[in-house]
PDB file of N, CA and C in Angstrom:
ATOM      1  N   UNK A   1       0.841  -1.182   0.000  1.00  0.00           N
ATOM      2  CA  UNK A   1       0.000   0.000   0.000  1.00  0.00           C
ATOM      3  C   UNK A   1       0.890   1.251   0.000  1.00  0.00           C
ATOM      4  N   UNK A   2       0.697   2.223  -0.789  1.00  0.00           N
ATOM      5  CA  UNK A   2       1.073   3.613  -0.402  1.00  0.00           C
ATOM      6  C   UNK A   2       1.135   4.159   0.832  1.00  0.00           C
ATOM      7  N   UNK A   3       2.298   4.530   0.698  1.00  0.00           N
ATOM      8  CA  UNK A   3       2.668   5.701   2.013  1.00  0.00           C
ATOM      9  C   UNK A   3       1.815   6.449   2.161  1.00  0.00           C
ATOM     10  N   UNK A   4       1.551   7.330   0.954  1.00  0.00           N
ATOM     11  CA  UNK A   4       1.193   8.993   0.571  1.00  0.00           C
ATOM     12  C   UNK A   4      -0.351   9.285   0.414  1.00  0.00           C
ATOM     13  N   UNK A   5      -1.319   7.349   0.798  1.00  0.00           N
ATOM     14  CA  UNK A   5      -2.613   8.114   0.717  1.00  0.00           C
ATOM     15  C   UNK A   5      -2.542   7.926   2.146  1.00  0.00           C
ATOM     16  N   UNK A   6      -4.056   8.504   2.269  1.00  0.00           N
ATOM     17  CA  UNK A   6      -4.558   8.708   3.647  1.00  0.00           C
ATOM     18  C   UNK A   6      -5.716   8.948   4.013  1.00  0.00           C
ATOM     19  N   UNK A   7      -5.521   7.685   5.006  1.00  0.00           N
ATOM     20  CA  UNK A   7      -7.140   7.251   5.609  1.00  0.00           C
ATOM     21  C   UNK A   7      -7.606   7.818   6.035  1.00  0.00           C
ATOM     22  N   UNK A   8      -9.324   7.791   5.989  1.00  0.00           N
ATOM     23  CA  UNK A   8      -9.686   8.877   6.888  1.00  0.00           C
ATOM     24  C   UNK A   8     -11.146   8.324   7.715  1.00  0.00           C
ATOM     25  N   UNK A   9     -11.859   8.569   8.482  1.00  0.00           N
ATOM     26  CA  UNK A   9     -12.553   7.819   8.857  1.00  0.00           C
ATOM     27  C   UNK A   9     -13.888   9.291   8.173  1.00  0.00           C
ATOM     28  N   UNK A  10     -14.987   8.198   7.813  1.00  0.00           N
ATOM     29  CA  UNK A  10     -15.937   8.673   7.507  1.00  0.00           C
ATOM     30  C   UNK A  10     -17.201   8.238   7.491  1.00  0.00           C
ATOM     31  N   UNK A  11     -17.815   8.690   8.489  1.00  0.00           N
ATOM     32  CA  UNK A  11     -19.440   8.834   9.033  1.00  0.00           C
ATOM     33  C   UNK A  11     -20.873   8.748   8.094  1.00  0.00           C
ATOM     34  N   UNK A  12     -21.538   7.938   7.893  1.00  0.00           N
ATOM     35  CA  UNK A  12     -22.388   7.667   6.962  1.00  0.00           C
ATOM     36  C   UNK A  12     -23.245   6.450   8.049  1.00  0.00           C
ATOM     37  N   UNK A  13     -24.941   7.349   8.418  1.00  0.00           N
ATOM     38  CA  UNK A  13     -25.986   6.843   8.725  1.00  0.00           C
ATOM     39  C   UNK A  13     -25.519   6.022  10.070  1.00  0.00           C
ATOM     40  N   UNK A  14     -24.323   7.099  10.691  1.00  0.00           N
ATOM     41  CA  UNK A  14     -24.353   6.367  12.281  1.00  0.00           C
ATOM     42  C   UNK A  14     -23.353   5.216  12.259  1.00  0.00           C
ATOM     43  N   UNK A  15     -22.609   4.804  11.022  1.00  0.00           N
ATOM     44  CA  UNK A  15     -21.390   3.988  11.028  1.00  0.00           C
ATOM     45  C   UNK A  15     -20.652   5.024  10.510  1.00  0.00           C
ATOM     46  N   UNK A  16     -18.843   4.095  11.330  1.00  0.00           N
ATOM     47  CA  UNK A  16     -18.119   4.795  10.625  1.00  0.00           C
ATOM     48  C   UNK A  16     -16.733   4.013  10.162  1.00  0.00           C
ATOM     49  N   UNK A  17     -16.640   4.143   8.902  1.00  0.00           N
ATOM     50  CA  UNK A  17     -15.982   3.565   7.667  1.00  0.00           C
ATOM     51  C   UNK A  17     -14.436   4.133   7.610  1.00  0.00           C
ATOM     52  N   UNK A  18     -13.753   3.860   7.542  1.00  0.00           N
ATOM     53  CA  UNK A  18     -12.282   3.676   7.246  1.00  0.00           C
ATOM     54  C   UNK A  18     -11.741   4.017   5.780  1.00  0.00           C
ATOM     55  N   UNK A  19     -11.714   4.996   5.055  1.00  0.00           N
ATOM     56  CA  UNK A  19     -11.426   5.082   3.417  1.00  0.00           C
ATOM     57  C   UNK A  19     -10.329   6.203   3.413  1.00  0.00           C
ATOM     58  N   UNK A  20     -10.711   6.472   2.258  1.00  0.00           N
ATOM     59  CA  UNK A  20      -9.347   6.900   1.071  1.00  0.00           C
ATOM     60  C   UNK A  20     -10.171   8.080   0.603  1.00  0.00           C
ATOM     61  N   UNK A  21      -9.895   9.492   0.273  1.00  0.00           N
ATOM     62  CA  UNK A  21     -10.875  10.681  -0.494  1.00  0.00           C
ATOM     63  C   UNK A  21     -10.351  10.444  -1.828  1.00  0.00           C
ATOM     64  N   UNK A  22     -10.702  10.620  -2.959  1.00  0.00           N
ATOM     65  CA  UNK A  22     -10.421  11.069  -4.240  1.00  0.00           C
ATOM     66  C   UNK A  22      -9.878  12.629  -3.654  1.00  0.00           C
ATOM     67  N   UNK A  23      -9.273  13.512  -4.750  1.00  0.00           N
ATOM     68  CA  UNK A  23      -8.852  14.676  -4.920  1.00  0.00           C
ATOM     69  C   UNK A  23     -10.041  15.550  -5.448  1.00  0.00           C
ATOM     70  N   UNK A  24     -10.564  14.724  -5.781  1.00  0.00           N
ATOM     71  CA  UNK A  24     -12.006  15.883  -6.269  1.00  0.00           C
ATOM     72  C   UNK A  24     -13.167  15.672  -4.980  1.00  0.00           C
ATOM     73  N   UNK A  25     -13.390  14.988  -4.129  1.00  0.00           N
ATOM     74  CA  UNK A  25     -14.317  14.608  -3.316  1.00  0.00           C
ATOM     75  C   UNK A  25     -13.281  15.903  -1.745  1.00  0.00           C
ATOM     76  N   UNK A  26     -12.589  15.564  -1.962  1.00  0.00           N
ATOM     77  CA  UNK A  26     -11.793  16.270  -0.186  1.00  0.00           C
ATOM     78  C   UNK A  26     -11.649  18.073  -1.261  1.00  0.00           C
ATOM     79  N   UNK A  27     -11.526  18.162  -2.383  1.00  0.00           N
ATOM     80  CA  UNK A  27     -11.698  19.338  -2.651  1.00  0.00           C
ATOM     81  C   UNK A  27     -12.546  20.262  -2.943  1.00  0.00           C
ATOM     82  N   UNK A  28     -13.687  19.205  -2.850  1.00  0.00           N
ATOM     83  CA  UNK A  28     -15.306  20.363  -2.881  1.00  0.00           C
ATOM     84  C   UNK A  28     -15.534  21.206  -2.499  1.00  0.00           C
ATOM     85  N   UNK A  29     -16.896  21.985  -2.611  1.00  0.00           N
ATOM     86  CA  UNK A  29     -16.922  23.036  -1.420  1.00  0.00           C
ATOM     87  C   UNK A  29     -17.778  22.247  -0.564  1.00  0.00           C
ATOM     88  N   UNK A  30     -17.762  22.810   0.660  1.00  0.00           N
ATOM     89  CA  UNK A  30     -18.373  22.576   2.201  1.00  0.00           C
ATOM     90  C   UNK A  30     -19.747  22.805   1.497  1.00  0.00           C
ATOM     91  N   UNK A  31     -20.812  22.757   1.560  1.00  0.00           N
ATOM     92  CA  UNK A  31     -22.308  22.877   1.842  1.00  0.00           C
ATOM     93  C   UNK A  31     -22.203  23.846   3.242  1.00  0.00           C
ATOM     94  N   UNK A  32     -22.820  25.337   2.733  1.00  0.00           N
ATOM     95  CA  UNK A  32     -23.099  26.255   3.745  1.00  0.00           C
ATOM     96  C   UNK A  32     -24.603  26.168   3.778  1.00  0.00           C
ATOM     97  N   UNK A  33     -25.314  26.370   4.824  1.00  0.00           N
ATOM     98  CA  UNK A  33     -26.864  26.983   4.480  1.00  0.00           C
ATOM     99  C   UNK A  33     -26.975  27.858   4.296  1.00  0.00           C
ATOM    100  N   UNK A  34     -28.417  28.254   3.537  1.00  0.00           N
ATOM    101  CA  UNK A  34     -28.629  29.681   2.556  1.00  0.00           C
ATOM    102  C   UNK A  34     -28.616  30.468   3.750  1.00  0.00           C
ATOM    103  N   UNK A  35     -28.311  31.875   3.663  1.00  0.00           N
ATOM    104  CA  UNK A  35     -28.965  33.038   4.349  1.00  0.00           C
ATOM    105  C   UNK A  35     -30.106  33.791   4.240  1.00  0.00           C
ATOM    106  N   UNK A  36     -30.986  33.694   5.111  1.00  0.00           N
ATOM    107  CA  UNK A  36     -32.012  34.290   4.611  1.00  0.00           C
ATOM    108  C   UNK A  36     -32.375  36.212   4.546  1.00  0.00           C
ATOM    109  N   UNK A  37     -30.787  36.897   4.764  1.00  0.00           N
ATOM    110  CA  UNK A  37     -30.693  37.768   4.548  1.00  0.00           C
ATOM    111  C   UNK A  37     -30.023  38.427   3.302  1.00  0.00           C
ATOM    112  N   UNK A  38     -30.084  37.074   2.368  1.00  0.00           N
ATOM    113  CA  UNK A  38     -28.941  37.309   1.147  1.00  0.00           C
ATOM    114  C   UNK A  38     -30.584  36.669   0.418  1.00  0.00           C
ATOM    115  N   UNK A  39     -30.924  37.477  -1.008  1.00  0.00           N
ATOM    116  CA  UNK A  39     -31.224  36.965  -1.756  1.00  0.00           C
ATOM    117  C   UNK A  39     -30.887  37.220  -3.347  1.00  0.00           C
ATOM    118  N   UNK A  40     -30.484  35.662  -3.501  1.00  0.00           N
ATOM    119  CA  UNK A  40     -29.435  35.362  -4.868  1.00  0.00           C
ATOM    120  C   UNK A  40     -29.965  35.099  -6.056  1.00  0.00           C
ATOM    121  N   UNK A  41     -29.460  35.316  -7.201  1.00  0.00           N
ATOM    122  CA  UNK A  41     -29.978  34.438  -8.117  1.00  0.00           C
ATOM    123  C   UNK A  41     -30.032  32.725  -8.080  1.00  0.00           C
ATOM    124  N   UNK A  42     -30.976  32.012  -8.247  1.00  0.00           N
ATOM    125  CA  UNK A  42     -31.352  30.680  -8.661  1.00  0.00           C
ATOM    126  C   UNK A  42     -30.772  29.908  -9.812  1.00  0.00           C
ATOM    127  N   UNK A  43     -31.213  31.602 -10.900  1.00  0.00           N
ATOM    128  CA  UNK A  43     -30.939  31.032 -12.390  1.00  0.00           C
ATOM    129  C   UNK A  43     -30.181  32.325 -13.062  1.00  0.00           C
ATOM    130  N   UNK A  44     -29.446  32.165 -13.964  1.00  0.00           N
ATOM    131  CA  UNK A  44     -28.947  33.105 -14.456  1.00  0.00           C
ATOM    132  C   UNK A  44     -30.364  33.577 -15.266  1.00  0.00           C
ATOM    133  N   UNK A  45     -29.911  35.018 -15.597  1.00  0.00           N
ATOM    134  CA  UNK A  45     -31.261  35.435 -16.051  1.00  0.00           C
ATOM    135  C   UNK A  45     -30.972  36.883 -15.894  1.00  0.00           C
ATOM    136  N   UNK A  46     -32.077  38.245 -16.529  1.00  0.00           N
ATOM    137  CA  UNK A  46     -31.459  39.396 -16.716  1.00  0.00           C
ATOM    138  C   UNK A  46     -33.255  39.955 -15.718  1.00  0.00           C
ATOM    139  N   UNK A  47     -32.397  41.195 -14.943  1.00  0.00           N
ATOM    140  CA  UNK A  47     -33.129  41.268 -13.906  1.00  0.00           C
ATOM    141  C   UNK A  47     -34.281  42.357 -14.634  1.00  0.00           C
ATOM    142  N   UNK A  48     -35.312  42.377 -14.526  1.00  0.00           N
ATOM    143  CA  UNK A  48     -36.219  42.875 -15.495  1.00  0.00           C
ATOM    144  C   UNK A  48     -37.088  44.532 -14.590  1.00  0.00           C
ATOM    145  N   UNK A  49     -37.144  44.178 -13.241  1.00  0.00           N
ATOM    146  CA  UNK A  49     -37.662  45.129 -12.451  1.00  0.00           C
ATOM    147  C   UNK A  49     -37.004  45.316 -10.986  1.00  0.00           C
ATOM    148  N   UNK A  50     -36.382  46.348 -10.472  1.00  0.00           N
ATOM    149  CA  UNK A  50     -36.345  46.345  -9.474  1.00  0.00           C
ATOM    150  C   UNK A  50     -37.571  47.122  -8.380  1.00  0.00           C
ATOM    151  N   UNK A  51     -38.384  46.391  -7.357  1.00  0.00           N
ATOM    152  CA  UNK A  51     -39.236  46.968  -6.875  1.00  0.00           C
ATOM    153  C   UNK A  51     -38.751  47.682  -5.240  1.00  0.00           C
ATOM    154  N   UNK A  52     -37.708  47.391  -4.649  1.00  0.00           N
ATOM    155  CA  UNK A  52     -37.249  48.009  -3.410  1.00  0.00           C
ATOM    156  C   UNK A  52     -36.141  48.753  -3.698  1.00  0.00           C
ATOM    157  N   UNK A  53     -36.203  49.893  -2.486  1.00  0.00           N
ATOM    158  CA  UNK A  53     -34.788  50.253  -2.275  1.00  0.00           C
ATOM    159  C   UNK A  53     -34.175  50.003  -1.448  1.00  0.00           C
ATOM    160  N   UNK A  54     -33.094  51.010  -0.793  1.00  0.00           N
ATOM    161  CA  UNK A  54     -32.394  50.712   0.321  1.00  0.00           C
ATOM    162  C   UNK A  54     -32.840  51.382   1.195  1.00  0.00           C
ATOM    163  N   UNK A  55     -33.040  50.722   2.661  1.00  0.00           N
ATOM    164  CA  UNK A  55     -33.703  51.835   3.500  1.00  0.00           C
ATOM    165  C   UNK A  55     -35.173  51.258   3.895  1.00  0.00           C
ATOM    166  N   UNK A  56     -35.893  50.600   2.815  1.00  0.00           N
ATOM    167  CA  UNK A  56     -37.170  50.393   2.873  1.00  0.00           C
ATOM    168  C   UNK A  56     -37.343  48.982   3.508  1.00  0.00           C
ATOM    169  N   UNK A  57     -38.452  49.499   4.454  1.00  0.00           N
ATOM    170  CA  UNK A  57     -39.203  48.065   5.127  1.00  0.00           C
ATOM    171  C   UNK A  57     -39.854  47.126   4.338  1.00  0.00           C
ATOM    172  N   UNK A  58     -39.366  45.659   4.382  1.00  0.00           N
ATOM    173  CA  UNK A  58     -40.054  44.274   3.109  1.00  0.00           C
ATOM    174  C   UNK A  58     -40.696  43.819   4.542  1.00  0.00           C
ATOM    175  N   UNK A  59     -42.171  43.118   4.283  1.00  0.00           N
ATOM    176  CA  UNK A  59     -42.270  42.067   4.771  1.00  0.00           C
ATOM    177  C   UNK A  59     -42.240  40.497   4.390  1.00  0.00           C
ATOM    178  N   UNK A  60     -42.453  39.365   5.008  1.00  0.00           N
ATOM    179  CA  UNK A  60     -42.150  38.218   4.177  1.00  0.00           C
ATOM    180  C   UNK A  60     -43.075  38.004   3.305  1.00  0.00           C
ATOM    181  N   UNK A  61     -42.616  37.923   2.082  1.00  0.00           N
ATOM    182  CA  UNK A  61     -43.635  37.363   0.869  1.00  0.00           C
ATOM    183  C   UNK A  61     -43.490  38.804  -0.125  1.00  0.00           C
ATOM    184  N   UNK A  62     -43.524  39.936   0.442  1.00  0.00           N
ATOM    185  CA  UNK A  62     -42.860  41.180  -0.259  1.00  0.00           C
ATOM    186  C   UNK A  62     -42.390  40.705  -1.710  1.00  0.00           C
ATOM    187  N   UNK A  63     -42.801  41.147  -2.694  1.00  0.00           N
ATOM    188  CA  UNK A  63     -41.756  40.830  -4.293  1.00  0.00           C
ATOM    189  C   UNK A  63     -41.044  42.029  -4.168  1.00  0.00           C
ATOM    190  N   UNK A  64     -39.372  41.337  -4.218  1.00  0.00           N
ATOM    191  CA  UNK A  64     -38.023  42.491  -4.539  1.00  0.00           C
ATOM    192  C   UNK A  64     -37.670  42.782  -5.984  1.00  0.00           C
ATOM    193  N   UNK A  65     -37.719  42.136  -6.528  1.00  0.00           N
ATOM    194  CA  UNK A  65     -37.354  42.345  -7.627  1.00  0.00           C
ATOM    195  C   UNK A  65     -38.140  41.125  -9.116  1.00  0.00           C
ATOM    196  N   UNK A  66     -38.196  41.484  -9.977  1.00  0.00           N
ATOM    197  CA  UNK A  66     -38.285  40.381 -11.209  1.00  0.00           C
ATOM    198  C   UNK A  66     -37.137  39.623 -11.929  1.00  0.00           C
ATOM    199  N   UNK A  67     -36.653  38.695 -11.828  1.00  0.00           N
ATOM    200  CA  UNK A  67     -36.007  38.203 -12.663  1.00  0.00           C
ATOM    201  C   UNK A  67     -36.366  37.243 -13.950  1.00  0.00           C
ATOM    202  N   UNK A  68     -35.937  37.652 -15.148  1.00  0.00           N
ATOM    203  CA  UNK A  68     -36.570  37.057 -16.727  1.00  0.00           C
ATOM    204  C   UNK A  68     -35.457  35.821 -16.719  1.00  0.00           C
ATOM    205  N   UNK A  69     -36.284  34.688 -16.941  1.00  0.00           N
ATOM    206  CA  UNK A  69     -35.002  33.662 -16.756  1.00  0.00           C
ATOM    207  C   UNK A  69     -35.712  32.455 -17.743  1.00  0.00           C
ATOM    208  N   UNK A  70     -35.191  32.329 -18.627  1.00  0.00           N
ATOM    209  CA  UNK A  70     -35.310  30.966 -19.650  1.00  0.00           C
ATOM    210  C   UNK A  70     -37.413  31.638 -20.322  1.00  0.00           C
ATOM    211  N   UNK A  71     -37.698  32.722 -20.494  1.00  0.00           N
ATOM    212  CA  UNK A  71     -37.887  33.409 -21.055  1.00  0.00           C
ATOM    213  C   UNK A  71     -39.645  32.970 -19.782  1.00  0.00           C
ATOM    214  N   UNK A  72     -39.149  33.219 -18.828  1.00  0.00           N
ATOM    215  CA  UNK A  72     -40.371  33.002 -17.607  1.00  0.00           C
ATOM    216  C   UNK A  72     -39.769  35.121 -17.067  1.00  0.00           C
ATOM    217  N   UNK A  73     -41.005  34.919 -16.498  1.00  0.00           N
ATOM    218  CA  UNK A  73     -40.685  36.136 -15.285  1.00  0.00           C
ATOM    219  C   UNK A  73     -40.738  35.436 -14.172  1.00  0.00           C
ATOM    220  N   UNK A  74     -39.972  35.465 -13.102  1.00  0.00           N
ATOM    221  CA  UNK A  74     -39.403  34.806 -11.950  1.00  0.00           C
ATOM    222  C   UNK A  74     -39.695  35.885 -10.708  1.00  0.00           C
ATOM    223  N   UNK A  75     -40.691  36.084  -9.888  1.00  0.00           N
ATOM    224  CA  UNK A  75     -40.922  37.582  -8.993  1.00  0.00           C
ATOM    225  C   UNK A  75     -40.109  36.347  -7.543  1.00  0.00           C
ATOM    226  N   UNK A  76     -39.093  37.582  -7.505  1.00  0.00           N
ATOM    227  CA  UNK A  76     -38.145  37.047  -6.273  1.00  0.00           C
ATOM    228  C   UNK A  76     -38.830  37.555  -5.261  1.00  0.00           C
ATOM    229  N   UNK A  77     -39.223  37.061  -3.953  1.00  0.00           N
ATOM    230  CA  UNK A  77     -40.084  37.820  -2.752  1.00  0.00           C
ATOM    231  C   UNK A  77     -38.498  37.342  -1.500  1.00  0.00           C
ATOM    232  N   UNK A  78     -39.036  38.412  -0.621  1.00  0.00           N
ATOM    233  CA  UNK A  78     -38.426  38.360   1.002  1.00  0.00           C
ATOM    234  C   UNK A  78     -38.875  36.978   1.432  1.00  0.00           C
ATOM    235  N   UNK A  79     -38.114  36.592   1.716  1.00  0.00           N
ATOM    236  CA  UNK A  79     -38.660  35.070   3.031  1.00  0.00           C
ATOM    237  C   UNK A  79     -38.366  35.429   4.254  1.00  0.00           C
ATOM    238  N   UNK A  80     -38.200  36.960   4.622  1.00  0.00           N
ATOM    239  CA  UNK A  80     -38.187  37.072   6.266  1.00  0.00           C
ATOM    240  C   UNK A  80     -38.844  38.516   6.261  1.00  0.00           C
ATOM    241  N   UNK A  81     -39.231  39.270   7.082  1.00  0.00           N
ATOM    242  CA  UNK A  81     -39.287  40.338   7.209  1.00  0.00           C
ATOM    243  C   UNK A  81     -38.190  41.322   7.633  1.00  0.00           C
ATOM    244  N   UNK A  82     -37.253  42.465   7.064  1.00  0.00           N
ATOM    245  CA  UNK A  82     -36.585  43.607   7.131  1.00  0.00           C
ATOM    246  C   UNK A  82     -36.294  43.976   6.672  1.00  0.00           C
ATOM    247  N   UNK A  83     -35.478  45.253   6.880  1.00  0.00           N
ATOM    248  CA  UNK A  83     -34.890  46.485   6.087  1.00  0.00           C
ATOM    249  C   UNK A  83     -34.187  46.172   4.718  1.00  0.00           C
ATOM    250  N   UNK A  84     -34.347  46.621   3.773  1.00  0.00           N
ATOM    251  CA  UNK A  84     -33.387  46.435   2.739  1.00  0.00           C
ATOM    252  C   UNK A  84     -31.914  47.508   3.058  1.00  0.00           C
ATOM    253  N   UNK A  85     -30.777  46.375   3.247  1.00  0.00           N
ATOM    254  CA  UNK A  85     -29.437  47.170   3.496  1.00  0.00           C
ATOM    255  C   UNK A  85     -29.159  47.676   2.415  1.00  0.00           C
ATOM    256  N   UNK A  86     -28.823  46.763   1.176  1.00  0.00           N
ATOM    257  CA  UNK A  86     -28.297  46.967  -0.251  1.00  0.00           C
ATOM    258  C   UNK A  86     -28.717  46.417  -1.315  1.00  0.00           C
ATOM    259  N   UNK A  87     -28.879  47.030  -2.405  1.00  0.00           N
ATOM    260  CA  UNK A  87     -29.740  46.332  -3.721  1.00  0.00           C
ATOM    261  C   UNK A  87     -27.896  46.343  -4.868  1.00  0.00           C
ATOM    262  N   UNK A  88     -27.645  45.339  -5.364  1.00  0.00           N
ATOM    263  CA  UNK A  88     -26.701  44.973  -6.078  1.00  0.00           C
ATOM    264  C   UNK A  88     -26.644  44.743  -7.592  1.00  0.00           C
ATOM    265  N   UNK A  89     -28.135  44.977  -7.823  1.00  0.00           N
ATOM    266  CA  UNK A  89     -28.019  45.078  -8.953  1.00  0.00           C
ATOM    267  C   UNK A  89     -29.276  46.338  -9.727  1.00  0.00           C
ATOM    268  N   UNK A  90     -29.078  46.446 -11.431  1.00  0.00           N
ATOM    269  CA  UNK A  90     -30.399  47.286 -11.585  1.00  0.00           C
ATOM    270  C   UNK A  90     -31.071  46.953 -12.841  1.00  0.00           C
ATOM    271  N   UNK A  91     -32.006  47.318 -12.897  1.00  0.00           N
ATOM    272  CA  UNK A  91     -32.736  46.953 -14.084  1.00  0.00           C
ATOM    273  C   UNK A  91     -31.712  46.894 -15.078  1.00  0.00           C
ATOM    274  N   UNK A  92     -31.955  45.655 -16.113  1.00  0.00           N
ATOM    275  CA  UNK A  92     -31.685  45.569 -17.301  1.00  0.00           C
ATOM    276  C   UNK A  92     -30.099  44.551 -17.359  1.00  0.00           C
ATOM    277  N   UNK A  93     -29.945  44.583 -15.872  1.00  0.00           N
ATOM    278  CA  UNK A  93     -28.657  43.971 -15.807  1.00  0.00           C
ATOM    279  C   UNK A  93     -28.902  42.681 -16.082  1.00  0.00           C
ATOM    280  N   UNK A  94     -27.728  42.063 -16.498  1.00  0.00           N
ATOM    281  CA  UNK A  94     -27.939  40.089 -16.611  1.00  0.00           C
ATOM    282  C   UNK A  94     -26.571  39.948 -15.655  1.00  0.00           C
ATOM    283  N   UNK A  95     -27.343  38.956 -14.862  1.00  0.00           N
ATOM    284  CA  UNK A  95     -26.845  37.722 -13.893  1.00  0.00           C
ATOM    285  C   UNK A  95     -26.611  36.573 -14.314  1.00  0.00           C
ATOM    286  N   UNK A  96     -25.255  35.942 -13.307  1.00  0.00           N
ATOM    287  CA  UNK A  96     -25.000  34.753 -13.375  1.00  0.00           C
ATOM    288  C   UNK A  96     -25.898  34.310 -12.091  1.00  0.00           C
ATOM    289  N   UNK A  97     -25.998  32.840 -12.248  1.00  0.00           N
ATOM    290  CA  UNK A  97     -26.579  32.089 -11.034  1.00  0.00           C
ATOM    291  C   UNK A  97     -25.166  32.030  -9.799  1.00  0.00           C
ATOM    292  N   UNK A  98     -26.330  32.469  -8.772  1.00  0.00           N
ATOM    293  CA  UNK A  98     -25.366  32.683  -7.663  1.00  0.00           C
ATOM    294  C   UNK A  98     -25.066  33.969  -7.304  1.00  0.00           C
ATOM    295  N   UNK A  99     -25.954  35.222  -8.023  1.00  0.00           N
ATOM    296  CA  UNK A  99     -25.295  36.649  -8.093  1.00  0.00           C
ATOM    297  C   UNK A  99     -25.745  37.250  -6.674  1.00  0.00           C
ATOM    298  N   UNK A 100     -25.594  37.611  -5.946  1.00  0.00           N
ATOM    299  CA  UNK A 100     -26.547  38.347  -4.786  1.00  0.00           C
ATOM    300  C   UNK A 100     -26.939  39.435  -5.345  1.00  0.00           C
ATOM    301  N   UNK A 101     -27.888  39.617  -4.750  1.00  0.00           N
ATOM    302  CA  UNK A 101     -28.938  40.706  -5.725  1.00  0.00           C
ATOM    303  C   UNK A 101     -29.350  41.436  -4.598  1.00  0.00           C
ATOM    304  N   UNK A 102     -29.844  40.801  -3.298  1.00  0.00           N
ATOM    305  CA  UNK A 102     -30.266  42.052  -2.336  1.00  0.00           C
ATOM    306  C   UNK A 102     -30.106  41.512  -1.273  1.00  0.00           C
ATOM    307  N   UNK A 103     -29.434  42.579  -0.665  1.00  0.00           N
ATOM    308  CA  UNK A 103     -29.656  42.195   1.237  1.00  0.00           C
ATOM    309  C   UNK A 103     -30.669  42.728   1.731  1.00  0.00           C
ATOM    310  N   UNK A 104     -30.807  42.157   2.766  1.00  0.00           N
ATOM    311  CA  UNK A 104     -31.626  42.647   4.200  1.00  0.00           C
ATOM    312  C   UNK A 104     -31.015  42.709   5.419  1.00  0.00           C
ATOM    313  N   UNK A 105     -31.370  43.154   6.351  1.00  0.00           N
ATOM    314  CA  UNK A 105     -30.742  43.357   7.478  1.00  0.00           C
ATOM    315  C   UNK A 105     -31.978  43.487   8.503  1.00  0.00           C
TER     316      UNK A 105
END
């Protein structure tokens, strides 16, 4: 056996297993949970309306903005209630998936 790999113990359904990572598996990213003060793009797509500013009180369910995506209108809403800190993007702009588009605070 190789010197240079290395075991590692790994946890799956309450056992735990004795293995080896691939280089692509130990180099992933971590899985963070979403924030529900960040709302991102889903889909890439070009943002069609912005309806908040900064400053202004959302409650939950509030629509922030429109996003046009695979030729749908997509109305992004608050899933919490507060302040809008910062809006990141503006009409007419196109996004990649993953873009943050608006905080709350």
């Amino acid at each position: 056996m190789d010197e240079n790999i290395e075991v590692v113990d790994f946890k799956f359904e309450e056992i735990v297993y004795k293995t080896t990572l691939t280089k692509k598996f130990a180099a992933r990213t971590q899985y963070t949970p979403p924030d529900s003060r960040k709302v991102v793009a889903f889909i890439p797509g070009t943002i069609l309306k912005v309806l908040v500013k900064e400053g202004e009180k959302v409650k939950k369910g509030d629509v922030l903005l429109v996003l046009q995506a695979m030729k749908m209108d997509n109305h992004l809403l608050a899933t919490r209630p507060g302040t809008v800190k910062k809006v990141y993007v503006k009409q007419g702009e196109v996004v990649p998936k993953r873009h943050l588009l608006i905080e709350l605070k």
